[in-house]
N, C-alpha and C. Protein backbone atom coordinates (compact mmCIF):
# COMPACT_ATOMS: atom_id res chain seq x y z
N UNK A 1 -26.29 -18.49 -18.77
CA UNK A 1 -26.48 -17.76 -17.53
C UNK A 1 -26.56 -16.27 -17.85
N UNK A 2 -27.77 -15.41 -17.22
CA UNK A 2 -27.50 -14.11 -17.29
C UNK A 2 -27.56 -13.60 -16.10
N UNK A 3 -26.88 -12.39 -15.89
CA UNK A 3 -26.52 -11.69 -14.74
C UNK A 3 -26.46 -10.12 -15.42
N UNK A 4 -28.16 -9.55 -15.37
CA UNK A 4 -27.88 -8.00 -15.41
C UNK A 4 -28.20 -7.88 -16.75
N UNK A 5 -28.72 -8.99 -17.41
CA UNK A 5 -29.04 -8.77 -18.62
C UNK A 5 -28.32 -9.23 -19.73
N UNK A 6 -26.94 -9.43 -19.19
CA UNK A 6 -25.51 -9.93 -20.21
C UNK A 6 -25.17 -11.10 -19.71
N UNK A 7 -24.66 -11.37 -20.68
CA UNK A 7 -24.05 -13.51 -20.72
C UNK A 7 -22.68 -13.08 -20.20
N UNK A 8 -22.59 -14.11 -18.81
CA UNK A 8 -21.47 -14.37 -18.28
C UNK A 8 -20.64 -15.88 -19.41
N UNK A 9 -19.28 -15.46 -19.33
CA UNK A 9 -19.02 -16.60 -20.21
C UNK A 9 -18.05 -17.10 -19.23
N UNK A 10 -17.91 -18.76 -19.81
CA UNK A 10 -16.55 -19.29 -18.86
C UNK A 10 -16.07 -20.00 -19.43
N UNK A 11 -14.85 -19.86 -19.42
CA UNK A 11 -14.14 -20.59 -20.63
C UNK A 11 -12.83 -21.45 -20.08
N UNK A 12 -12.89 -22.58 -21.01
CA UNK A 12 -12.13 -24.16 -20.79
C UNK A 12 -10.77 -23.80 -20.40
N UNK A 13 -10.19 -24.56 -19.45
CA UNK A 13 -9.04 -24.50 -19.33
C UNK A 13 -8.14 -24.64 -20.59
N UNK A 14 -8.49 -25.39 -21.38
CA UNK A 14 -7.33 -25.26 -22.73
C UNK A 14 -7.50 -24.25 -23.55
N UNK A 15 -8.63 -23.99 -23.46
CA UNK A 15 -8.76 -22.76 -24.20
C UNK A 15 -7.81 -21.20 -23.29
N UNK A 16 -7.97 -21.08 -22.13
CA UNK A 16 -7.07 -20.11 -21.42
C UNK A 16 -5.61 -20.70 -21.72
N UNK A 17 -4.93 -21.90 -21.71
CA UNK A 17 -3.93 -21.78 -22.17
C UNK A 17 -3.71 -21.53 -23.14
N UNK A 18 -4.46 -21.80 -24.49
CA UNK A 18 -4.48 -21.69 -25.89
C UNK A 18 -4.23 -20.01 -25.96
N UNK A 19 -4.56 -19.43 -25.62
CA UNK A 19 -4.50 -17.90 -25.19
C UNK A 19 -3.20 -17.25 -25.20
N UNK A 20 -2.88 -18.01 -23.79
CA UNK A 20 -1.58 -17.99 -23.09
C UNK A 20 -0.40 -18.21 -23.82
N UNK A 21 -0.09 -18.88 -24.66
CA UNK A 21 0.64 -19.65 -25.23
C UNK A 21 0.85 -18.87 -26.60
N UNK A 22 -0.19 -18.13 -27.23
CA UNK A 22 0.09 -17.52 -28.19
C UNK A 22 0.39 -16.12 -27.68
N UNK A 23 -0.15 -15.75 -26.42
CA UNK A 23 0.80 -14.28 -26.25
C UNK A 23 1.97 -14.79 -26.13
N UNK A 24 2.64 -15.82 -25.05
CA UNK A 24 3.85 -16.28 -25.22
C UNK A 24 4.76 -16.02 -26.87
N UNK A 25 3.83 -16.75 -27.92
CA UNK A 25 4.75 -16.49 -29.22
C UNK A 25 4.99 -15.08 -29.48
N UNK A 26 4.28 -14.42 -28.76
CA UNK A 26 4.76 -13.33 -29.02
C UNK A 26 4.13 -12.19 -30.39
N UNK A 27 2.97 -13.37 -31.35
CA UNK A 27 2.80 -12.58 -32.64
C UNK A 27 1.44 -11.35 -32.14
N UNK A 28 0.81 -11.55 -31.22
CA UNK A 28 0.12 -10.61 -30.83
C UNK A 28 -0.51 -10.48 -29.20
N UNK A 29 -0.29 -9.19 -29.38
CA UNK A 29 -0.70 -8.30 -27.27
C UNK A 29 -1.93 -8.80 -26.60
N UNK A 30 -2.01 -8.65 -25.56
CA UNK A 30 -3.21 -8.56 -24.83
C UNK A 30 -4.30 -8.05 -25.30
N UNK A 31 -4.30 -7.20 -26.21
CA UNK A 31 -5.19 -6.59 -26.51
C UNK A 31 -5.46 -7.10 -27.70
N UNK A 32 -4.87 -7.20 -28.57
CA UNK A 32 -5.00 -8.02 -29.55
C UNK A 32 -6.02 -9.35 -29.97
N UNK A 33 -5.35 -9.72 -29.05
CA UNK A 33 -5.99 -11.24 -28.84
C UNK A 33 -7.53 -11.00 -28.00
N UNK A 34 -7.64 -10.24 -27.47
CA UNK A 34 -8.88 -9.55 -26.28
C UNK A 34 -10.13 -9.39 -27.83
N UNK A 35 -9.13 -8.38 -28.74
CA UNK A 35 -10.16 -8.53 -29.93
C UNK A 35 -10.32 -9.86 -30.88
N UNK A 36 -9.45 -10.50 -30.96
CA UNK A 36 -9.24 -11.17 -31.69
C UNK A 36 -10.37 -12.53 -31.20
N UNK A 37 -10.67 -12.81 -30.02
CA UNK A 37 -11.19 -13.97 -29.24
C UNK A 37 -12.61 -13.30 -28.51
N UNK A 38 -12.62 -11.96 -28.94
CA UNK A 38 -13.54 -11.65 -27.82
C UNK A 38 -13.48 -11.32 -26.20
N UNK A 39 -12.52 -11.39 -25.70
CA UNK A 39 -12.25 -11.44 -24.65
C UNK A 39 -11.77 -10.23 -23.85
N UNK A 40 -11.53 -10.05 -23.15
CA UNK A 40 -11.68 -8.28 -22.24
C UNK A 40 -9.67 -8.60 -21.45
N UNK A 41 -9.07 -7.98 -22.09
CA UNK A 41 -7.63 -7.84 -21.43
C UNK A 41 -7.49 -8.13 -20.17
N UNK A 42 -8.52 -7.62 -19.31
CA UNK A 42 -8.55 -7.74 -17.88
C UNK A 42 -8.52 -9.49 -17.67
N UNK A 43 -9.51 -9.78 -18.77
CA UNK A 43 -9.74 -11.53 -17.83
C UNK A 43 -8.02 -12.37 -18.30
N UNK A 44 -7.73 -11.50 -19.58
CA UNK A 44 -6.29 -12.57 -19.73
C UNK A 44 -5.53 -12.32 -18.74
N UNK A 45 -5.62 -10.95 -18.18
CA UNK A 45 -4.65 -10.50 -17.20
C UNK A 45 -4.28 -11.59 -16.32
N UNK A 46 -5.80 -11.80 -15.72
CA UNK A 46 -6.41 -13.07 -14.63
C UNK A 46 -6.11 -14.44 -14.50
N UNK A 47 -5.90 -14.40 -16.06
CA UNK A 47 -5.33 -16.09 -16.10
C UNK A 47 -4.47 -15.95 -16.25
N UNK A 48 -3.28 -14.69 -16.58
CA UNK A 48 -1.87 -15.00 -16.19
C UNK A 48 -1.26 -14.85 -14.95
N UNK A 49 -2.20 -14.32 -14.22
CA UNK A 49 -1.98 -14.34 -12.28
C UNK A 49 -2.40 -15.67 -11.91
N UNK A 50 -3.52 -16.35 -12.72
CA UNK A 50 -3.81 -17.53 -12.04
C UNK A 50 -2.59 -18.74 -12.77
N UNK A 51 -2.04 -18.87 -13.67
CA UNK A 51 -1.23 -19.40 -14.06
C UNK A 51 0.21 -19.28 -13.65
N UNK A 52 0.27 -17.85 -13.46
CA UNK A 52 1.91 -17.79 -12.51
C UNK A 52 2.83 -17.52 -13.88
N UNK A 53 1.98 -16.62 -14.81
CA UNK A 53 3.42 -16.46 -15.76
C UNK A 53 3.70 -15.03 -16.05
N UNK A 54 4.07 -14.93 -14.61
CA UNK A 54 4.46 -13.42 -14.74
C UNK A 54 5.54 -13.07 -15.83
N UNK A 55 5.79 -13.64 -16.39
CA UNK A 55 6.83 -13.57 -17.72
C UNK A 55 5.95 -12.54 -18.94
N UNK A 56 4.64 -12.97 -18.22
CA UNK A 56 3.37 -12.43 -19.29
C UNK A 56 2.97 -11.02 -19.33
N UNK A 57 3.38 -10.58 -17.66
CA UNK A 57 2.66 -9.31 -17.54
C UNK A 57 3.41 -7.91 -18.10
N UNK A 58 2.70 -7.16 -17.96
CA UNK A 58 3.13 -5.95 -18.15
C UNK A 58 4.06 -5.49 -17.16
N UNK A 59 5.36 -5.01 -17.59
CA UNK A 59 6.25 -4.38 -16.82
C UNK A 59 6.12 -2.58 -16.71
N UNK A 60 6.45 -2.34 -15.64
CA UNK A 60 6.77 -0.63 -15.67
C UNK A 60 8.16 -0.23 -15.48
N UNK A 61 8.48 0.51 -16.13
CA UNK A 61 9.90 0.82 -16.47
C UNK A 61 9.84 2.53 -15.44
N UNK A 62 10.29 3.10 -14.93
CA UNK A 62 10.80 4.16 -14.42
C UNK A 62 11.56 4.76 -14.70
N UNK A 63 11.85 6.11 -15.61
CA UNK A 63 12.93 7.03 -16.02
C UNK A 63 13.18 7.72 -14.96
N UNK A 64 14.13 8.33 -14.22
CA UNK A 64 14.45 9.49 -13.24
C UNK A 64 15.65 10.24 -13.69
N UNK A 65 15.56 11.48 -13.26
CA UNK A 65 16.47 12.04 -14.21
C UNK A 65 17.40 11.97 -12.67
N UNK A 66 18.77 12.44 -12.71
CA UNK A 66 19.42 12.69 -11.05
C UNK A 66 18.75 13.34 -9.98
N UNK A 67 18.67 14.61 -10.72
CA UNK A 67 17.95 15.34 -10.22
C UNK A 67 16.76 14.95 -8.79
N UNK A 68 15.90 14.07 -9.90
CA UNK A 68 14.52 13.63 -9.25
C UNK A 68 15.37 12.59 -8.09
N UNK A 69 16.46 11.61 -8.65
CA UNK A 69 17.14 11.11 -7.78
C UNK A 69 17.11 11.36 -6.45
N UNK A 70 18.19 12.42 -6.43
CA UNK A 70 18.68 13.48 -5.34
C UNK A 70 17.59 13.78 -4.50
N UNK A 71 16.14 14.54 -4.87
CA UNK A 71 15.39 14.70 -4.81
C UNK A 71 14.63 14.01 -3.64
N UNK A 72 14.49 12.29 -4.28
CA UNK A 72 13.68 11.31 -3.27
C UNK A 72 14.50 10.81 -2.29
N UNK A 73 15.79 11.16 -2.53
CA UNK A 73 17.04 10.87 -1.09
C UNK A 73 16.63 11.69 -0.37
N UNK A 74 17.04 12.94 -0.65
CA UNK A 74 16.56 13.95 0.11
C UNK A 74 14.91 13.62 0.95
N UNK A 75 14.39 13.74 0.36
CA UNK A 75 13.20 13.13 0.73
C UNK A 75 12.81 12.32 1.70
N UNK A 76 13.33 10.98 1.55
CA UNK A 76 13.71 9.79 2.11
C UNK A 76 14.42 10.04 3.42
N UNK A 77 15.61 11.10 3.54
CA UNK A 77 15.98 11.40 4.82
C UNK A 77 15.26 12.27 5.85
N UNK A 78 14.55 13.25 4.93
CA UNK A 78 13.76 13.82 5.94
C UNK A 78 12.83 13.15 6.63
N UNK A 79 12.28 12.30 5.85
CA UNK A 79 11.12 11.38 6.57
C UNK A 79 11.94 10.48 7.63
N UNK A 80 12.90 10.06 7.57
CA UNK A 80 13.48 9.29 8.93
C UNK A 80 13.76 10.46 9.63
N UNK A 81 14.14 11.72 9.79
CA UNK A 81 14.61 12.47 10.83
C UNK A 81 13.08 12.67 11.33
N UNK A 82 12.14 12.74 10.83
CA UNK A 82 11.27 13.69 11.05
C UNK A 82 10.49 12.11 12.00
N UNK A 83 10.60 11.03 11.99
CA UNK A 83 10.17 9.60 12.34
C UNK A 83 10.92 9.82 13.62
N UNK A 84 12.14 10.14 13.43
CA UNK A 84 13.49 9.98 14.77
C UNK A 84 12.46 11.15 15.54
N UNK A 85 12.06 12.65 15.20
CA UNK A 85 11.61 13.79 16.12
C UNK A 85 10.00 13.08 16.87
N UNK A 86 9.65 12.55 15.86
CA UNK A 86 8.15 12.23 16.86
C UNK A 86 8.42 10.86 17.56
N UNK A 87 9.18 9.85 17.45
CA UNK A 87 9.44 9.20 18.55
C UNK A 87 10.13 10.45 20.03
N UNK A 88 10.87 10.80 19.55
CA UNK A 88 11.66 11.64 20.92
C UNK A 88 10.40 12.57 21.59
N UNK A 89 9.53 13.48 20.80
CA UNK A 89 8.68 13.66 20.96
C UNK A 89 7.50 12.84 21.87
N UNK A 90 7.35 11.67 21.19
CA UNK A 90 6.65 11.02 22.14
C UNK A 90 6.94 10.12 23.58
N UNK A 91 8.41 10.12 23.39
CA UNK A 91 8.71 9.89 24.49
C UNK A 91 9.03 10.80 25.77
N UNK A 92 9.29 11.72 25.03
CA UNK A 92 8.85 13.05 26.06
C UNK A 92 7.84 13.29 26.77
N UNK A 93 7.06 12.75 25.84
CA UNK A 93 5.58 12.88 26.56
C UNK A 93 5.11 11.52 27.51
N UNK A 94 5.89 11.02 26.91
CA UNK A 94 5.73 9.79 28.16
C UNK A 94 6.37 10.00 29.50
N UNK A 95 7.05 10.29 29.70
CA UNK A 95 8.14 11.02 30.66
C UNK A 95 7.49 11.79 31.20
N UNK A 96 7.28 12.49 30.60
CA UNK A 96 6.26 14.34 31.46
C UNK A 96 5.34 13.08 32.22
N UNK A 97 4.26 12.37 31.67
CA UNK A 97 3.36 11.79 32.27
C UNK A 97 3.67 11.18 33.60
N UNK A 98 4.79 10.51 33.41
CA UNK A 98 5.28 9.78 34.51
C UNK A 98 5.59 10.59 35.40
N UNK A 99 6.55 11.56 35.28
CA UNK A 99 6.82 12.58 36.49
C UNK A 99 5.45 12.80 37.05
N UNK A 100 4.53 13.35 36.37
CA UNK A 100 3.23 14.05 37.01
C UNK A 100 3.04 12.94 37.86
N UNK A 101 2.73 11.80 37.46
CA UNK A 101 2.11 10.52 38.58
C UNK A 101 2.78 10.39 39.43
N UNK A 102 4.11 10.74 39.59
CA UNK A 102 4.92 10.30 40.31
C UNK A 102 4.37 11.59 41.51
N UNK A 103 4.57 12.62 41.22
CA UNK A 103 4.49 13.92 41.49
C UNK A 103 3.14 14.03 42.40
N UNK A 104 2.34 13.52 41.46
CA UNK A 104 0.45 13.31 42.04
C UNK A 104 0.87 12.50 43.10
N UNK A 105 1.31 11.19 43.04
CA UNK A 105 1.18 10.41 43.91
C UNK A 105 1.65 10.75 45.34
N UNK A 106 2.94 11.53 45.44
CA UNK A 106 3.54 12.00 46.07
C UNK A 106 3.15 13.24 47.14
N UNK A 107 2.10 14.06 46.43
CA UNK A 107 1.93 15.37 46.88
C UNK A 107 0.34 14.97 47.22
N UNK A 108 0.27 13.80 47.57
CA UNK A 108 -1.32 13.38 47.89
C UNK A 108 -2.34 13.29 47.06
N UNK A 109 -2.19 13.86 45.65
CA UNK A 109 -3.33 14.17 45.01
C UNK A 109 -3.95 12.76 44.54
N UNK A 110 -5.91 12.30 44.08
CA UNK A 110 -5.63 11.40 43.70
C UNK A 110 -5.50 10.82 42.39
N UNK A 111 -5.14 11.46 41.66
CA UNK A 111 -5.34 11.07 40.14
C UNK A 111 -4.31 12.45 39.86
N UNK A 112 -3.58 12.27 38.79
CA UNK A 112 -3.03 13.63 37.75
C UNK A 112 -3.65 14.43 37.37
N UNK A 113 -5.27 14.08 37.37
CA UNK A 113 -5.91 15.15 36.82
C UNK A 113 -6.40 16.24 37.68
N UNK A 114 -6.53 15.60 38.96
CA UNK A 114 -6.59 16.61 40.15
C UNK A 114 -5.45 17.58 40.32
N UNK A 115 -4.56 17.06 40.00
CA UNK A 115 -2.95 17.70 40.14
C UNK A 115 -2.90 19.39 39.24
N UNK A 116 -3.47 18.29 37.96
CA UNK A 116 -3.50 19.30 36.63
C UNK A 116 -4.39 20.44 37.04
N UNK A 117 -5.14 20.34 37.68
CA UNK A 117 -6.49 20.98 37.68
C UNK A 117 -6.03 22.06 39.11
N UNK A 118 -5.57 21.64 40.13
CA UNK A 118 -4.74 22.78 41.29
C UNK A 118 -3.28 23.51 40.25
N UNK A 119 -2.98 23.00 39.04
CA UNK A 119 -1.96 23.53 38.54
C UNK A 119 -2.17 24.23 37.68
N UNK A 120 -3.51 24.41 37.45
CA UNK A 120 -4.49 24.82 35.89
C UNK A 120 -3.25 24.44 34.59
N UNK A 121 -2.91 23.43 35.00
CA UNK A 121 -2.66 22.73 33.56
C UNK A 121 -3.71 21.93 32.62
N UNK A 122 -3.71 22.39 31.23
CA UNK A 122 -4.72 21.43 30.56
C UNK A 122 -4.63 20.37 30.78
N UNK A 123 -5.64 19.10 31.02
CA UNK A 123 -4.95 17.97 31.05
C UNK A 123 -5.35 17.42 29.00
């Protein structure tokens, strides 16, 4: 099969475990074996998502010094206060709205925006 000019390849299920099984031993990487078989790291990646052996994948490790710690707390709290101000915020504004309707409704007008508009408030 070509697609684009280049050979798509597809390869046997025993052969993807055969793969599998020797990164398992452990004597050589993803990459390794990518040269070693021909094969592109990405597709082993693929068959260890399609196999479920996340035992296989690459881990990321994270250093933080306290500092940076402290840092994303800090951080972390401002973003909930600042979550807590635009709810209150928006419920303020829900409120204002309601008064006005209440207010419109009351003082004859027919809509808030008529209201707004004898009040030269923006609407």
């Amino acid at each position: 099969m070509y697609k684009n000019d280049k050979v798509i390849r597809r390869y046997s299920e025993p052969f993807k475990l055969k793969i599998l099984s020797e990164l398992t031993a452990g004597k050589l990487n993803k990459y390794q074996l990518g040269k070693a078989y021909g094969i592109a790291p990405s597709t082993i990646n693929e068959w260890i998502k399609k196999y479920n052996r996340k035992d296989l994948m690459n881990t990321r490790v994270t250093v933080k010094t306290k500092d940076e710690i402290t840092r994303i707390k800090q951080l972390q709290k401002e973003i909930e206060q600042l979550k807590k101000l635009l709810l209150k915020k928006d419920m303020d504004a829900l409120i204002d709205d309601s008064y006005l309707e209440v207010a419109a409704e009351q003082l004859g007008y027919k809509s808030v925006l008529e209201l707004k508009k004898k009040l030269s408030i923006k609407p």
